[in-house]
N, C-alpha and C. Protein backbone atom coordinates (compact mmCIF):
# COMPACT_ATOMS: atom_id res chain seq x y z
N UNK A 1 5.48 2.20 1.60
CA UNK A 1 6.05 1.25 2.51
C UNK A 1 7.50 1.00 2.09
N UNK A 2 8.37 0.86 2.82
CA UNK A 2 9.80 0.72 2.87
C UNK A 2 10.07 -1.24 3.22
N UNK A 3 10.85 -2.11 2.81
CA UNK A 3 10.86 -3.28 3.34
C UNK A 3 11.94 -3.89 3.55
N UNK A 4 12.59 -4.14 4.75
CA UNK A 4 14.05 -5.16 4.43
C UNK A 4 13.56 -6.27 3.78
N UNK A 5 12.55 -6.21 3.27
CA UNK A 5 12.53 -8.03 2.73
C UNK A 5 12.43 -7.95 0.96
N UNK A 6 12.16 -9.08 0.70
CA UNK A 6 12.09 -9.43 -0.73
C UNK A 6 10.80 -8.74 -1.26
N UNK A 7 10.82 -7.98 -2.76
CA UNK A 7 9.44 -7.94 -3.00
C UNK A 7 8.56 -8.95 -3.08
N UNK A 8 8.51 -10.39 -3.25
CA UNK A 8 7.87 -11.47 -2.84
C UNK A 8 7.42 -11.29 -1.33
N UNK A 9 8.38 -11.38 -0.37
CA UNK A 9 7.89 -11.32 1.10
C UNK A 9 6.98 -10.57 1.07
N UNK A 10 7.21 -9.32 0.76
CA UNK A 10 6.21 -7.76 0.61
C UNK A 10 5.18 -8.29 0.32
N UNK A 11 5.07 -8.94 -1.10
CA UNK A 11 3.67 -8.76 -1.32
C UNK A 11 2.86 -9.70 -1.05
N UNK A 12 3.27 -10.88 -0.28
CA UNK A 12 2.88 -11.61 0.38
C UNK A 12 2.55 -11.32 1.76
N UNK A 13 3.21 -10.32 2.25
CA UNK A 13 2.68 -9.69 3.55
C UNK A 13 0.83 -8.83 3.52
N UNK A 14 1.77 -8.29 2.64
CA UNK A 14 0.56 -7.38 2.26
C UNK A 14 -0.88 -7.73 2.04
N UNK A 15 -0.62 -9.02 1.46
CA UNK A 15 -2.01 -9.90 0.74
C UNK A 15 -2.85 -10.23 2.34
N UNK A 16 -1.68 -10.76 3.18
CA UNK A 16 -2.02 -11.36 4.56
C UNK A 16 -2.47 -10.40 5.29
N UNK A 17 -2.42 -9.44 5.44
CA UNK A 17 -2.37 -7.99 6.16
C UNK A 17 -4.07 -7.73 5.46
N UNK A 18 -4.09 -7.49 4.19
CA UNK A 18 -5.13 -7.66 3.54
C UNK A 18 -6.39 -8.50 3.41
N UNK A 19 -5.86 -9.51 4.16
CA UNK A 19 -6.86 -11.06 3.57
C UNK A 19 -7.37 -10.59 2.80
N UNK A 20 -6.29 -10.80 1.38
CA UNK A 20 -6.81 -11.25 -0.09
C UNK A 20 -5.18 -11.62 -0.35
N UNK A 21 -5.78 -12.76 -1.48
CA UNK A 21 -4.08 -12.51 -2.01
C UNK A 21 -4.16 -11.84 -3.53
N UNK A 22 -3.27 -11.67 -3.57
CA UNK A 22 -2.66 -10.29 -4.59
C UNK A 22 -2.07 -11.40 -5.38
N UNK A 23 -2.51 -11.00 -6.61
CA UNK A 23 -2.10 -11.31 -8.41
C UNK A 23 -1.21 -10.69 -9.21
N UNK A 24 -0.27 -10.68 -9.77
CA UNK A 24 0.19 -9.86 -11.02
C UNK A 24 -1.00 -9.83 -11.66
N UNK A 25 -1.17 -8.21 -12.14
CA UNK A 25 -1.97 -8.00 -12.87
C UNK A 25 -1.25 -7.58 -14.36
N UNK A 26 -1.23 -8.80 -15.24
CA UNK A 26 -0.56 -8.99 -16.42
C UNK A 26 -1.27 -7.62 -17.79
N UNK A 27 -1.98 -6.90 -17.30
CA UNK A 27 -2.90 -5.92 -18.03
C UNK A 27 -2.14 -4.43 -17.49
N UNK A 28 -1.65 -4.62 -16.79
CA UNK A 28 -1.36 -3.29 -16.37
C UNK A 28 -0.08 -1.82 -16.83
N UNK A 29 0.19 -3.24 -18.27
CA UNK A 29 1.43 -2.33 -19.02
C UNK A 29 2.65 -2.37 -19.05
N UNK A 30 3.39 -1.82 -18.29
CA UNK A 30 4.57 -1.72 -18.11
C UNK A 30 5.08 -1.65 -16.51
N UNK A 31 4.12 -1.21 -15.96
CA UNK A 31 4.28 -0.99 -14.55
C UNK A 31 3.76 -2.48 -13.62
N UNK A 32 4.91 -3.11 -12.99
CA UNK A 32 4.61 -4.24 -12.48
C UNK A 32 3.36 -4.16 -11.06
N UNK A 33 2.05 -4.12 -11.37
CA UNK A 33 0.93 -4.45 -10.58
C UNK A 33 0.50 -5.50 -9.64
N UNK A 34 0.28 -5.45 -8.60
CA UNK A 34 -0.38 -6.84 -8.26
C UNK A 34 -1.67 -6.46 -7.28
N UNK A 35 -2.49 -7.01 -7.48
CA UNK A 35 -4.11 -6.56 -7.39
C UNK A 35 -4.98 -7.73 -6.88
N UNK A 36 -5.43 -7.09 -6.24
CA UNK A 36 -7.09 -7.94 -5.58
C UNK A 36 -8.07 -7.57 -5.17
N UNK A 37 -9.28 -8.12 -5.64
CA UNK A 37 -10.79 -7.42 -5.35
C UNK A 37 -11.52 -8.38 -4.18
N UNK A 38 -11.90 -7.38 -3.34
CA UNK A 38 -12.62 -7.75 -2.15
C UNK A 38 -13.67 -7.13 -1.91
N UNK A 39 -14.67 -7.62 -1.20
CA UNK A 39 -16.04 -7.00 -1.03
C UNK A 39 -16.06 -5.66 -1.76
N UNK A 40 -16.27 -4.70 -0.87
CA UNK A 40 -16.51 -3.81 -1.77
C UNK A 40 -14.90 -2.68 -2.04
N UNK A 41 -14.36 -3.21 -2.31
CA UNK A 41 -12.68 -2.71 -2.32
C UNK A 41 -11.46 -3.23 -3.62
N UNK A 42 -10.51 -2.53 -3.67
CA UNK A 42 -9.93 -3.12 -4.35
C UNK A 42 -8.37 -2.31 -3.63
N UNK A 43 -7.39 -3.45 -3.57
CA UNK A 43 -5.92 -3.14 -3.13
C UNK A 43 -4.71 -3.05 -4.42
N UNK A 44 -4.28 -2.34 -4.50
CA UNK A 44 -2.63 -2.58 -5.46
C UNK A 44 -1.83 -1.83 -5.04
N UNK A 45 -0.85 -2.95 -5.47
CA UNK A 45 0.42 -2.93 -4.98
C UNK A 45 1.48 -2.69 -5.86
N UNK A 46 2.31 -1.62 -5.96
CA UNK A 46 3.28 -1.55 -6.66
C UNK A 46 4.64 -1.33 -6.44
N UNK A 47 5.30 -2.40 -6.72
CA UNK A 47 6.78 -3.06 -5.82
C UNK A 47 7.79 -1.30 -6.00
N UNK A 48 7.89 -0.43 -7.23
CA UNK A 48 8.33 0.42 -7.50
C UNK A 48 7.47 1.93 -7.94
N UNK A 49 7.79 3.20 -7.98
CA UNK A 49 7.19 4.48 -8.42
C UNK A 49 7.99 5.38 -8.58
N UNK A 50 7.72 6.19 -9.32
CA UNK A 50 7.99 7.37 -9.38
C UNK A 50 7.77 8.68 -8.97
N UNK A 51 7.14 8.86 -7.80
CA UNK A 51 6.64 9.79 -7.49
C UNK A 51 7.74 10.40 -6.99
N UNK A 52 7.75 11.81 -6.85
CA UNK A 52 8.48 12.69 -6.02
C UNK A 52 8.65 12.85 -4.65
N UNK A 53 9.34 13.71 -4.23
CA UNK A 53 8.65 14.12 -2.42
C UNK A 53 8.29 15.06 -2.76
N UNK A 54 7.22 15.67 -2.01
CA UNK A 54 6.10 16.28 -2.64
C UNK A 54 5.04 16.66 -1.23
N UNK A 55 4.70 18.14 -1.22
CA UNK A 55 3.82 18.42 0.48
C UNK A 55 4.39 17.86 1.77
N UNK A 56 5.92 18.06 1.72
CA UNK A 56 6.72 17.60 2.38
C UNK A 56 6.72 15.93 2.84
N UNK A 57 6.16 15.36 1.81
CA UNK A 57 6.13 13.70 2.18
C UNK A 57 7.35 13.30 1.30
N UNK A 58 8.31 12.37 1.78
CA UNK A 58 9.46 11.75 1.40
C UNK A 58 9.31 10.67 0.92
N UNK A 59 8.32 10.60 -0.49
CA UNK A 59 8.16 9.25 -1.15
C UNK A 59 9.14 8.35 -1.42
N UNK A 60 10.25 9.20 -1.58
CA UNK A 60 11.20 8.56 -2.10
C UNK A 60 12.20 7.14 -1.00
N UNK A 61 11.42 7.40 -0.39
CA UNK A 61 12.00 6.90 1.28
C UNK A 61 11.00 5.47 1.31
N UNK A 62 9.95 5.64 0.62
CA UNK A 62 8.95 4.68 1.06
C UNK A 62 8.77 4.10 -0.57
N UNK A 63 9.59 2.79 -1.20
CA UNK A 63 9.35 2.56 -2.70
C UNK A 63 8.08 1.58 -3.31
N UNK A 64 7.59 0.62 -1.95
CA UNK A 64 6.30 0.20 -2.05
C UNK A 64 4.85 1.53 -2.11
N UNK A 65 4.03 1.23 -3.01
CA UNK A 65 2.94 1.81 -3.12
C UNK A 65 1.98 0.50 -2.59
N UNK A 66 1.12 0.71 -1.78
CA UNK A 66 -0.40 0.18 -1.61
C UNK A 66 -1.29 1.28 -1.83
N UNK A 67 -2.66 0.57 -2.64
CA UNK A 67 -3.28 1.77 -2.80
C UNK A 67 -4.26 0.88 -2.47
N UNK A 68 -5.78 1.64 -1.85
CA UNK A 68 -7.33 0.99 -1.48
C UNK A 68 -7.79 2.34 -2.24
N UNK A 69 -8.65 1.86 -2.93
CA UNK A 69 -10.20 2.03 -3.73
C UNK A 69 -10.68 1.46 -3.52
N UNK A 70 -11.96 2.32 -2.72
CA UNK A 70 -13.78 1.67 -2.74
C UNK A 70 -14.10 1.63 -4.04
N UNK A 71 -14.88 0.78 -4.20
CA UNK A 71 -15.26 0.77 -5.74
C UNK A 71 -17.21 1.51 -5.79
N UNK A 72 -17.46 1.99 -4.39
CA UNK A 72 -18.49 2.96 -4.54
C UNK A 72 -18.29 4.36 -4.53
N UNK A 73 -16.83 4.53 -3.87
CA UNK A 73 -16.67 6.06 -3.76
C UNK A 73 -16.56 6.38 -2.69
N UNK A 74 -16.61 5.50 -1.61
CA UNK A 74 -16.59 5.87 -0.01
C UNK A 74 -15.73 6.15 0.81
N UNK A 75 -15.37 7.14 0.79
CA UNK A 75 -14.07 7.18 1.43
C UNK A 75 -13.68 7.44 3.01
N UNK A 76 -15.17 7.17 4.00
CA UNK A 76 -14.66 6.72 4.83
C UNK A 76 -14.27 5.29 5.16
N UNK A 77 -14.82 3.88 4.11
CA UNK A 77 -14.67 2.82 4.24
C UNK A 77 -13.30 3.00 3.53
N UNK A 78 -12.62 3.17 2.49
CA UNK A 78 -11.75 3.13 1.97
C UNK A 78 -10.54 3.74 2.75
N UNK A 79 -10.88 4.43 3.92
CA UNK A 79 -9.76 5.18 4.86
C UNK A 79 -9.61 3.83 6.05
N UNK A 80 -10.64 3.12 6.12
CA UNK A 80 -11.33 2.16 7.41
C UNK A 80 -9.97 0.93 6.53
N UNK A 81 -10.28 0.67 5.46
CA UNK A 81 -10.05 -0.25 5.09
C UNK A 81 -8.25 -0.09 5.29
N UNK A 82 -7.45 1.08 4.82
CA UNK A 82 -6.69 1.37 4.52
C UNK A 82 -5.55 1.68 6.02
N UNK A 83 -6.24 2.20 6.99
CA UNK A 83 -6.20 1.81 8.55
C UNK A 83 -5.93 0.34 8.60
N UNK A 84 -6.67 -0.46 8.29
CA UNK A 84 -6.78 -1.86 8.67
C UNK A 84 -5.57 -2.42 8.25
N UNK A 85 -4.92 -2.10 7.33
CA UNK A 85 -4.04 -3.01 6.37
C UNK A 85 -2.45 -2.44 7.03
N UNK A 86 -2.36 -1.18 7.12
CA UNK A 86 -1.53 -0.43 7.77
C UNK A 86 -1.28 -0.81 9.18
N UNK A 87 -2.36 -0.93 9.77
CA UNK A 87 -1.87 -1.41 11.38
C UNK A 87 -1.72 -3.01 11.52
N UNK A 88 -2.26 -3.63 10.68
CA UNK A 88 -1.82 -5.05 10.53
C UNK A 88 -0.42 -5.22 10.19
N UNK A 89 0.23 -4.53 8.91
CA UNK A 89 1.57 -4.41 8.84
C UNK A 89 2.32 -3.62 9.41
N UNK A 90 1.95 -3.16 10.90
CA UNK A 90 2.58 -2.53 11.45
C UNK A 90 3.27 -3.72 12.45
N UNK A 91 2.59 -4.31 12.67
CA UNK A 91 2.84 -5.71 13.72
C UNK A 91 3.43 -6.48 13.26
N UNK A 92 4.21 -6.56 11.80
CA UNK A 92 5.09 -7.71 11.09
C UNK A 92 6.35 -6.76 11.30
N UNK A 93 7.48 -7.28 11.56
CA UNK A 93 8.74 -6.93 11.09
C UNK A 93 9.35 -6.89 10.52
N UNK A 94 9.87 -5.82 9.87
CA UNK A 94 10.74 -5.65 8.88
C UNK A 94 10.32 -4.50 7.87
N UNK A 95 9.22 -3.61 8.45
CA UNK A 95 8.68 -2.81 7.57
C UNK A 95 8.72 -1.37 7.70
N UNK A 96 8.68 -0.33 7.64
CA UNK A 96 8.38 0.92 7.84
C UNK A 96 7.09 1.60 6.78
N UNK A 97 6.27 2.35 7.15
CA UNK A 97 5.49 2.61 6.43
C UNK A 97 4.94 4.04 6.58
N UNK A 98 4.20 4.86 5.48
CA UNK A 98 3.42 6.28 5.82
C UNK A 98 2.13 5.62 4.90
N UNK A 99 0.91 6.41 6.11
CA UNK A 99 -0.11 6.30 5.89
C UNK A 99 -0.48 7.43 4.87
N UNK A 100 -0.79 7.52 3.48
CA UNK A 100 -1.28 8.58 3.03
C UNK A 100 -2.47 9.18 2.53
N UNK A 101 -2.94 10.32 2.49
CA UNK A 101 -4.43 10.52 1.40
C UNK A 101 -4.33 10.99 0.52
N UNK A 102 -4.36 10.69 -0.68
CA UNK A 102 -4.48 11.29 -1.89
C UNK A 102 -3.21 11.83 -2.50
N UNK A 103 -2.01 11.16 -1.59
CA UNK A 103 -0.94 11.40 -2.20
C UNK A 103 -0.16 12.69 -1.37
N UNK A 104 -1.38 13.54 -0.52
CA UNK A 104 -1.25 14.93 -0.48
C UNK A 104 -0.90 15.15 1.25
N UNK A 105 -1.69 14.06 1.37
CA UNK A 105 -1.86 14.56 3.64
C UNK A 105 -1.23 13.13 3.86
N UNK A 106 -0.43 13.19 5.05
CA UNK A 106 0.19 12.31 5.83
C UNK A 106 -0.82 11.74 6.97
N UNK A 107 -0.94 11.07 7.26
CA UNK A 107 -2.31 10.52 8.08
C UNK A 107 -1.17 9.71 9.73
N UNK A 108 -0.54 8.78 9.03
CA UNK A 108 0.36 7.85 10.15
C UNK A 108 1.26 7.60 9.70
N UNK A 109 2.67 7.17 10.25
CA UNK A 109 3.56 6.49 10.37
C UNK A 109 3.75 5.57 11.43
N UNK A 110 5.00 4.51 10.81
CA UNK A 110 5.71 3.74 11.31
C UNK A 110 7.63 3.48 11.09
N UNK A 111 8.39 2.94 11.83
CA UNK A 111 8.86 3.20 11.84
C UNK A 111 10.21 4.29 11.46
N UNK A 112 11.29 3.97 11.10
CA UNK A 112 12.47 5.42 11.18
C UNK A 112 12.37 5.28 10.14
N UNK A 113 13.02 6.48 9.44
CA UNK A 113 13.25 6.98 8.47
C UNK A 113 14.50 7.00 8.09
């Protein structure tokens, strides 16, 4: 996800988009985390990454990470879930976003690039 706003706004969007709100997760090292567990799911958020562009996806374009894990392994709920959060923040302004799987397949977008 890409954001004209504050990483605060962000991850306050996100939480809302989510219904959960999102924590610093003070365990997570060095890499600033913020995390929340829901039914059977879990969301994080990471304001910065390092990833490359990579299978022609332009990470570098998009510096928010959200990530959904089922915490059974399901990955059509975890795609359901991950849909959900994506088209919710599609309807706030100020965002651009790519839907991804596994880092590897492009699923959706939103706005320019």
């Amino acid at each position: 996800m890409r954001a004209n706003k504050s990483d605060a706004e962000a991850i306050r969007d996100i939480g809302l988009a989510a219904g959960v709100e999102l924590l610093l997760d003070d365990a997570s090292g060095s890499a600033m985390i913020y995390r929340a567990i829901a039914e059977h799911w879990v969301v994080e958020v990471e304001p910065s990454h390092d990833y490359e562009d990579d299978f022609g996806i332009q990470f570098s374009k998009y510096p928010i990470v959200i990530t959904i894990r089922d915490v059974g392994g399901n990955k059509r709920r975890e795609e359901s879930v991950a849909r959900s959060i994506f088209d919710n923040l599609a309807s706030v302004d100020g965002y651009a976003e790519l839907l991804v799987f596994d880092l590897q397949k492009p699923l959706a977008a939103t706005g320019r690039d």
